[in-house]
N, C-alpha and C. Protein backbone atom coordinates (compact mmCIF):
# COMPACT_ATOMS: atom_id res chain seq x y z
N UNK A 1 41.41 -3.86 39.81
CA UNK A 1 40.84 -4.57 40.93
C UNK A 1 41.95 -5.36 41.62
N UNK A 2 42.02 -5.38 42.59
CA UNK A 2 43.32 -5.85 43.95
C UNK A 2 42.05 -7.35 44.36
N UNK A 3 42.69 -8.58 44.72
CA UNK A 3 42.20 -9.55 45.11
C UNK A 3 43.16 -9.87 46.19
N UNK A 4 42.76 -10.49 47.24
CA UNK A 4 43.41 -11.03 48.67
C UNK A 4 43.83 -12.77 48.25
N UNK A 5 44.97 -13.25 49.17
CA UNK A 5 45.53 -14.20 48.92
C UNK A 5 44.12 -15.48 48.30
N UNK A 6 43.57 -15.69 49.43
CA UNK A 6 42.72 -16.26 49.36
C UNK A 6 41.83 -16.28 48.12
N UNK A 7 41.40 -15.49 47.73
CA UNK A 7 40.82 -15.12 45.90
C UNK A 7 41.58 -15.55 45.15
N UNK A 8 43.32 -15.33 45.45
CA UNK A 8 44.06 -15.79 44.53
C UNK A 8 44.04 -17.32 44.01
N UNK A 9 44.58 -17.87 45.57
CA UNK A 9 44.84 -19.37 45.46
C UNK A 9 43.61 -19.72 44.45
N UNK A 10 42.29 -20.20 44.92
CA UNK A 10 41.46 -20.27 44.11
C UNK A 10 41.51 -19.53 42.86
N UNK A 11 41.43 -19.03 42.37
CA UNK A 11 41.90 -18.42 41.10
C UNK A 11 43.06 -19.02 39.88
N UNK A 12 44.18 -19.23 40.75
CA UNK A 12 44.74 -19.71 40.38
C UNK A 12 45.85 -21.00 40.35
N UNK A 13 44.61 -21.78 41.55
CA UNK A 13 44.36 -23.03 41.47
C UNK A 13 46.41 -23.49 42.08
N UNK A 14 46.91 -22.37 43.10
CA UNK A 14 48.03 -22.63 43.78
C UNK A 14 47.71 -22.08 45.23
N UNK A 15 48.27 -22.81 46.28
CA UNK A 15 48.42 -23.10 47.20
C UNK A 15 49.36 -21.60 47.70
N UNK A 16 49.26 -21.20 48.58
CA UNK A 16 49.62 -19.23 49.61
C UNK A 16 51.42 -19.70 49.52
N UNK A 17 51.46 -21.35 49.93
CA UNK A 17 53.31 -21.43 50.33
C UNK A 17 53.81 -21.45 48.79
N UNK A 18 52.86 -22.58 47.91
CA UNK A 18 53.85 -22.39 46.67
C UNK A 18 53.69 -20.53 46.19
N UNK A 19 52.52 -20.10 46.36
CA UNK A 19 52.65 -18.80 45.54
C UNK A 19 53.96 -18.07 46.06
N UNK A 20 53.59 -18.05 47.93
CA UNK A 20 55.17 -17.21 48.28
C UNK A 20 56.05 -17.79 47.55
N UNK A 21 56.87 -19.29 47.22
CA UNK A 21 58.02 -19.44 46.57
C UNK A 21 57.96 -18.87 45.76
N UNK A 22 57.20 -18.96 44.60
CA UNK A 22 57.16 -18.63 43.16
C UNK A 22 57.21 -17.10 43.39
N UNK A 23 56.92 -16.24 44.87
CA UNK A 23 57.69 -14.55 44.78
C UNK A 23 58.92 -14.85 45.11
N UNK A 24 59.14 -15.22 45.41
CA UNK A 24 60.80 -15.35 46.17
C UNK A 24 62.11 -15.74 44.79
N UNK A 25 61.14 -16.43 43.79
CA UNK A 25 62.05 -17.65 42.84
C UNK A 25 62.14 -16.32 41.92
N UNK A 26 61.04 -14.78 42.05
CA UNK A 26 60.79 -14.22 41.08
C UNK A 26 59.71 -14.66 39.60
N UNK A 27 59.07 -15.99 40.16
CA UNK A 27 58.49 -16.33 38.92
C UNK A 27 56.99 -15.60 39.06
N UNK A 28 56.45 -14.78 40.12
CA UNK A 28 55.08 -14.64 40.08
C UNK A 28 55.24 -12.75 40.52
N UNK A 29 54.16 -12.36 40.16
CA UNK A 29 54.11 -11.03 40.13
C UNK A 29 54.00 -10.31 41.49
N UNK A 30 54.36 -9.29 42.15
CA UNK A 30 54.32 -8.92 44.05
C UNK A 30 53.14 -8.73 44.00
N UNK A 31 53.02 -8.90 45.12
CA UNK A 31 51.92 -8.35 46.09
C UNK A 31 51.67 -6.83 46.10
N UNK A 32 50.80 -6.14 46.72
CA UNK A 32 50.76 -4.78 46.50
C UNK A 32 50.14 -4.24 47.90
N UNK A 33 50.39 -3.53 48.54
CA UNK A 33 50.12 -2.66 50.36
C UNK A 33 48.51 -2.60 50.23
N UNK A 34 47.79 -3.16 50.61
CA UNK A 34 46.44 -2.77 50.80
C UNK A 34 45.99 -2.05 51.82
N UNK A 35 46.47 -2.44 52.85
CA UNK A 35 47.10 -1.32 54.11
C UNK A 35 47.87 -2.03 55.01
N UNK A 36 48.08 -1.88 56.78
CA UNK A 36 49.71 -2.05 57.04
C UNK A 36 49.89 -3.08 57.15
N UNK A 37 48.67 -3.84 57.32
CA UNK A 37 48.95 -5.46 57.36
C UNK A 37 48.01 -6.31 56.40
N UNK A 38 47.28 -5.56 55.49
CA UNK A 38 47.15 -6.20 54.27
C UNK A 38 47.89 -6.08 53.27
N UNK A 39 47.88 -7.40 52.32
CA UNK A 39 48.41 -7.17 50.31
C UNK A 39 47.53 -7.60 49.64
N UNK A 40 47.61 -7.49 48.40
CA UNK A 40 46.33 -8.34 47.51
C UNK A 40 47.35 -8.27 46.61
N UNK A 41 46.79 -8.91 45.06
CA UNK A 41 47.30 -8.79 43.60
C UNK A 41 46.50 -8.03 43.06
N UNK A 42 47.02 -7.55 42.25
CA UNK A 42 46.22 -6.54 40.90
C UNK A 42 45.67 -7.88 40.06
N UNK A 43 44.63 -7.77 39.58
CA UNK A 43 43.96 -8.52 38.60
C UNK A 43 44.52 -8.62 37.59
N UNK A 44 45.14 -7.39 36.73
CA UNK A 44 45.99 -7.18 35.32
C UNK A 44 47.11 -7.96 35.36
N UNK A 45 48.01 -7.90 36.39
CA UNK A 45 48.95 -8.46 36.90
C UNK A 45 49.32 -10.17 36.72
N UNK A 46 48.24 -10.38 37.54
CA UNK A 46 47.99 -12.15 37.03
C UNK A 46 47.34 -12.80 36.03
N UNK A 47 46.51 -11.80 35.15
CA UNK A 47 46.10 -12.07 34.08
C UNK A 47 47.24 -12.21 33.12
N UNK A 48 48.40 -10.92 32.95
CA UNK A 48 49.57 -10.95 32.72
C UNK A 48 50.32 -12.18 32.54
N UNK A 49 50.79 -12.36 34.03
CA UNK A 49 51.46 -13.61 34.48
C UNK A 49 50.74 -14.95 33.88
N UNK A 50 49.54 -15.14 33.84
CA UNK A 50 48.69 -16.47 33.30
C UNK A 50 49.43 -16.24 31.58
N UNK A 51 49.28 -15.48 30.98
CA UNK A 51 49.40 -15.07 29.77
C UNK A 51 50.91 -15.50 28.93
N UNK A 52 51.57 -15.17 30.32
CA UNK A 52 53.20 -15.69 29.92
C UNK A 52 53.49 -17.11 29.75
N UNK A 53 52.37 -18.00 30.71
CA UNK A 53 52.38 -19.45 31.33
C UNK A 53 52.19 -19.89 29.86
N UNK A 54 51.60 -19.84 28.92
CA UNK A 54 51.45 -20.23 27.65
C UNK A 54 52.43 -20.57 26.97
């Protein structure tokens, strides 16, 4: 399952600018083409990433 920024933030309780840093710093997992001007996250992905935060 792919979720849009917006699902994310809520989700995971960060803000669209810190998430972009945290792609940029490499600390958070990419985005993925939903089409030419959408991205979302994979669900596995940030479940992943939550998993490491431990």
């Amino acid at each position: 399952m792919i979720i849009k920024i917006r699902e994310l933030e809520k989700l995971i309780g960060m803000s669209e600018s810190t998430i972009r840093r945290e792609i940029d710093d490499g600390n958070f997992p990419h985005s993925v083409s939903i089409s030419k001007r959408l991205v979302g996250w994979r669900i596995k992905d940030i479940e992943a990433w939550e998993a490491n935060l431990i």
